[in-house]
C-alpha atoms as a PDB file:
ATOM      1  CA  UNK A   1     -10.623  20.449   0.205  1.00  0.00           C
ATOM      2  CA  UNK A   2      -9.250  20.285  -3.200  1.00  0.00           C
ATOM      3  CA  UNK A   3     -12.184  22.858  -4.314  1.00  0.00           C
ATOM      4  CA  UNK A   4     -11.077  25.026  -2.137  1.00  0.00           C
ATOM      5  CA  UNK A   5      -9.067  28.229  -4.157  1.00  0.00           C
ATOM      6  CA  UNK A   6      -5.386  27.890  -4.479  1.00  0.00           C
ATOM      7  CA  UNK A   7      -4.479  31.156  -2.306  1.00  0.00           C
ATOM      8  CA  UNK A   8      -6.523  29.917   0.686  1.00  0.00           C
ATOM      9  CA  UNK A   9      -3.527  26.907   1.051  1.00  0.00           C
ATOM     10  CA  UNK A  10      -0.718  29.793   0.676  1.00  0.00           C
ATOM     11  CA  UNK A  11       0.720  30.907   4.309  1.00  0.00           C
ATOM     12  CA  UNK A  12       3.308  32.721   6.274  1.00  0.00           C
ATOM     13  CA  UNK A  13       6.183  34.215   4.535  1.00  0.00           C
ATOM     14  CA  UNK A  14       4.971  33.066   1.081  1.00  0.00           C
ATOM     15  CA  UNK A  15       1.430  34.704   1.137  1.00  0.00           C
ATOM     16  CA  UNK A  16       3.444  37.927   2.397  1.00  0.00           C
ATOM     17  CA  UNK A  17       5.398  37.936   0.014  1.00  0.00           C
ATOM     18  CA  UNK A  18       2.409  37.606  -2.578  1.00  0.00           C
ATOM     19  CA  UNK A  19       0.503  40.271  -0.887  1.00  0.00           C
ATOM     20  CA  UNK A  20      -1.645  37.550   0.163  1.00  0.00           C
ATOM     21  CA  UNK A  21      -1.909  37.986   3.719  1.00  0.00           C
ATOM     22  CA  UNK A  22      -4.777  40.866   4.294  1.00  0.00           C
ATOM     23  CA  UNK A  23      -7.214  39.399   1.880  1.00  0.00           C
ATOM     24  CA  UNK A  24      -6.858  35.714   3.647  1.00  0.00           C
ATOM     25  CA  UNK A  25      -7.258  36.823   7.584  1.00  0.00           C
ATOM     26  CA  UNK A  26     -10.894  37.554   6.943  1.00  0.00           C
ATOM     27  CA  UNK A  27     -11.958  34.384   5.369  1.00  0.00           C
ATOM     28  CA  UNK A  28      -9.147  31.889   7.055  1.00  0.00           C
ATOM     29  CA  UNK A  29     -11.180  30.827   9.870  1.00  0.00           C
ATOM     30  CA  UNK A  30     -13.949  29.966   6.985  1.00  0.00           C
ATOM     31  CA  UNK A  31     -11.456  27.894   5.388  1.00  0.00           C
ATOM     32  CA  UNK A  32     -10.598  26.360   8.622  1.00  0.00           C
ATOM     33  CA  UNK A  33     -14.283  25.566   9.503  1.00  0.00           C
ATOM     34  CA  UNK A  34     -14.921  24.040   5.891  1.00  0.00           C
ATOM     35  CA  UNK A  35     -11.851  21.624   5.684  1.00  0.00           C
ATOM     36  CA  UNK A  36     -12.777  20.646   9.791  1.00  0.00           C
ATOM     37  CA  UNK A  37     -16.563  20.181   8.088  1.00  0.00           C
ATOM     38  CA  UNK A  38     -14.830  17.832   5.486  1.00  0.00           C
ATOM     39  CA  UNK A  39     -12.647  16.238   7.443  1.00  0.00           C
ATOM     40  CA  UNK A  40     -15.418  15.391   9.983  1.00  0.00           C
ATOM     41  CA  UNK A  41     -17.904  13.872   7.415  1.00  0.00           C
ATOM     42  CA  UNK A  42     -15.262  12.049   5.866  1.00  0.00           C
ATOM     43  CA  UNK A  43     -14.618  10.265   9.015  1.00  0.00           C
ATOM     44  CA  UNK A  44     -18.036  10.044   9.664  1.00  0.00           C
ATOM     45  CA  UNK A  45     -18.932   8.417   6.508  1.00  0.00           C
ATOM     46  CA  UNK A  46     -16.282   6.279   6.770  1.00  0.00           C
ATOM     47  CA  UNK A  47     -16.511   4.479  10.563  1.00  0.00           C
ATOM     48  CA  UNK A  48     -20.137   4.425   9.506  1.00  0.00           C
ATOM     49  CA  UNK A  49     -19.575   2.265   6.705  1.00  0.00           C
ATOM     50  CA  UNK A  50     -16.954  -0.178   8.431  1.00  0.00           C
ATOM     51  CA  UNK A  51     -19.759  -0.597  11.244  1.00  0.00           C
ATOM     52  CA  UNK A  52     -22.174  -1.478   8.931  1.00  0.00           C
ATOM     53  CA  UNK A  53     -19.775  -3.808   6.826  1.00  0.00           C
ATOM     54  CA  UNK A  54     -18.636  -5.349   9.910  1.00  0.00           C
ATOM     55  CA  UNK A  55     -21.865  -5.662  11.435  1.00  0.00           C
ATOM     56  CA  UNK A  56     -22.963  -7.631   7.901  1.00  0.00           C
ATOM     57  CA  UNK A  57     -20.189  -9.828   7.986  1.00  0.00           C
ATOM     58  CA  UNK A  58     -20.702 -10.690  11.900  1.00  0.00           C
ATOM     59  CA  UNK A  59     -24.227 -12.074  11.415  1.00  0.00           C
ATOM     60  CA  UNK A  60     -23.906 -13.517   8.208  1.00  0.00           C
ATOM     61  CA  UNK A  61     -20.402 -15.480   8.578  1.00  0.00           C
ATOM     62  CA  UNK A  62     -20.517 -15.371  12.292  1.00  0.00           C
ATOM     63  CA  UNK A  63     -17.194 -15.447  14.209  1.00  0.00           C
ATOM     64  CA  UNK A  64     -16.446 -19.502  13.509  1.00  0.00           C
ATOM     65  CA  UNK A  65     -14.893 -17.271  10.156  1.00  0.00           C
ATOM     66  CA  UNK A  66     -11.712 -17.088  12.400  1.00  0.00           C
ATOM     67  CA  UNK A  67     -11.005 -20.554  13.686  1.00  0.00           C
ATOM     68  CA  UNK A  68     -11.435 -22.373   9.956  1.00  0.00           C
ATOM     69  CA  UNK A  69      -9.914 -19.205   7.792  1.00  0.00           C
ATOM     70  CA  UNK A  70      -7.449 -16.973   9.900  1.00  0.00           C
ATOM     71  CA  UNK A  71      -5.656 -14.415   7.851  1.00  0.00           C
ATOM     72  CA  UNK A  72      -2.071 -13.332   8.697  1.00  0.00           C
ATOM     73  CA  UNK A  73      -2.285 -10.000   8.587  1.00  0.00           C
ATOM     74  CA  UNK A  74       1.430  -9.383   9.929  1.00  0.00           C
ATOM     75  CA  UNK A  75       2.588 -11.945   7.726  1.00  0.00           C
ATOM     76  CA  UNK A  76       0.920 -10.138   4.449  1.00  0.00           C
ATOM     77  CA  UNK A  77       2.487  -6.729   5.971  1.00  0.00           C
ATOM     78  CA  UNK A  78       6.133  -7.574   6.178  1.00  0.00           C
ATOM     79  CA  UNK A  79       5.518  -8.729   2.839  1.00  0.00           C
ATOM     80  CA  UNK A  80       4.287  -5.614   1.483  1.00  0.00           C
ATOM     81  CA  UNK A  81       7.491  -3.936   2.860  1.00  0.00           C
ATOM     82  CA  UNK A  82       9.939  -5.864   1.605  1.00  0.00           C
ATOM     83  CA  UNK A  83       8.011  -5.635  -2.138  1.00  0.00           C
ATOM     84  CA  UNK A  84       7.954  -1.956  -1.658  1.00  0.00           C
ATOM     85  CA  UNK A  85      11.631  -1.753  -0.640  1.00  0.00           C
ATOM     86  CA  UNK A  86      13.025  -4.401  -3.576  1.00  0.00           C
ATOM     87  CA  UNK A  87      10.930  -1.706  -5.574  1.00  0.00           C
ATOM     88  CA  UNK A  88      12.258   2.262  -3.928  1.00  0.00           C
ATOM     89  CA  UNK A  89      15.615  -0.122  -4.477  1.00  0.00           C
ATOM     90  CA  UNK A  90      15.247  -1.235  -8.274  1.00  0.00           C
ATOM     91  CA  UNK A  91      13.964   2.218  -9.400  1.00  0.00           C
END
């Protein structure tokens, strides 16, 4: 997406005004295809990894993991708010 030229991502009143508009309703379903394309693979690539990660770490550690080592996720959360807040807050 971010290779994608600058005027593609200009719209509506803006690319009107910039005399935009005709040259981008040719090519705007292209650019609407490509960044679906991207988006896709990206998604793709990334569920495909997890799976494979968590498929690793399920016959290798097994799920006794859990009972002996139990992470609290919410607990780690709320913490990562209230950081973030004392920080927007500070600055």
């Amino acid at each position: 997406l971010l290779r994608l030229p600058a005027s593609h991502h200009a719209s509506g009143l803006h690319a009107h005004m910039a005399g935009m508009l005709p040259a981008l309703h040719g090519s705007r379903a292209l650019v609407i295809a490509q960044s679906a394309a991207i988006v896709l693979v990206h998604t793709a690539a990334l569920l495909a990894v997890m799976s494979v990660l968590a498929l690793v770490v399920y016959d290798w550690v097994g799920l006794a993991i859990l009972r002996r080592a139990w992470i609290n996720l919410d607990l780690i959360w709320a913490g990562a708010l209230i950081t973030a807040g004392l920080i927007a807050v500070i600055l």
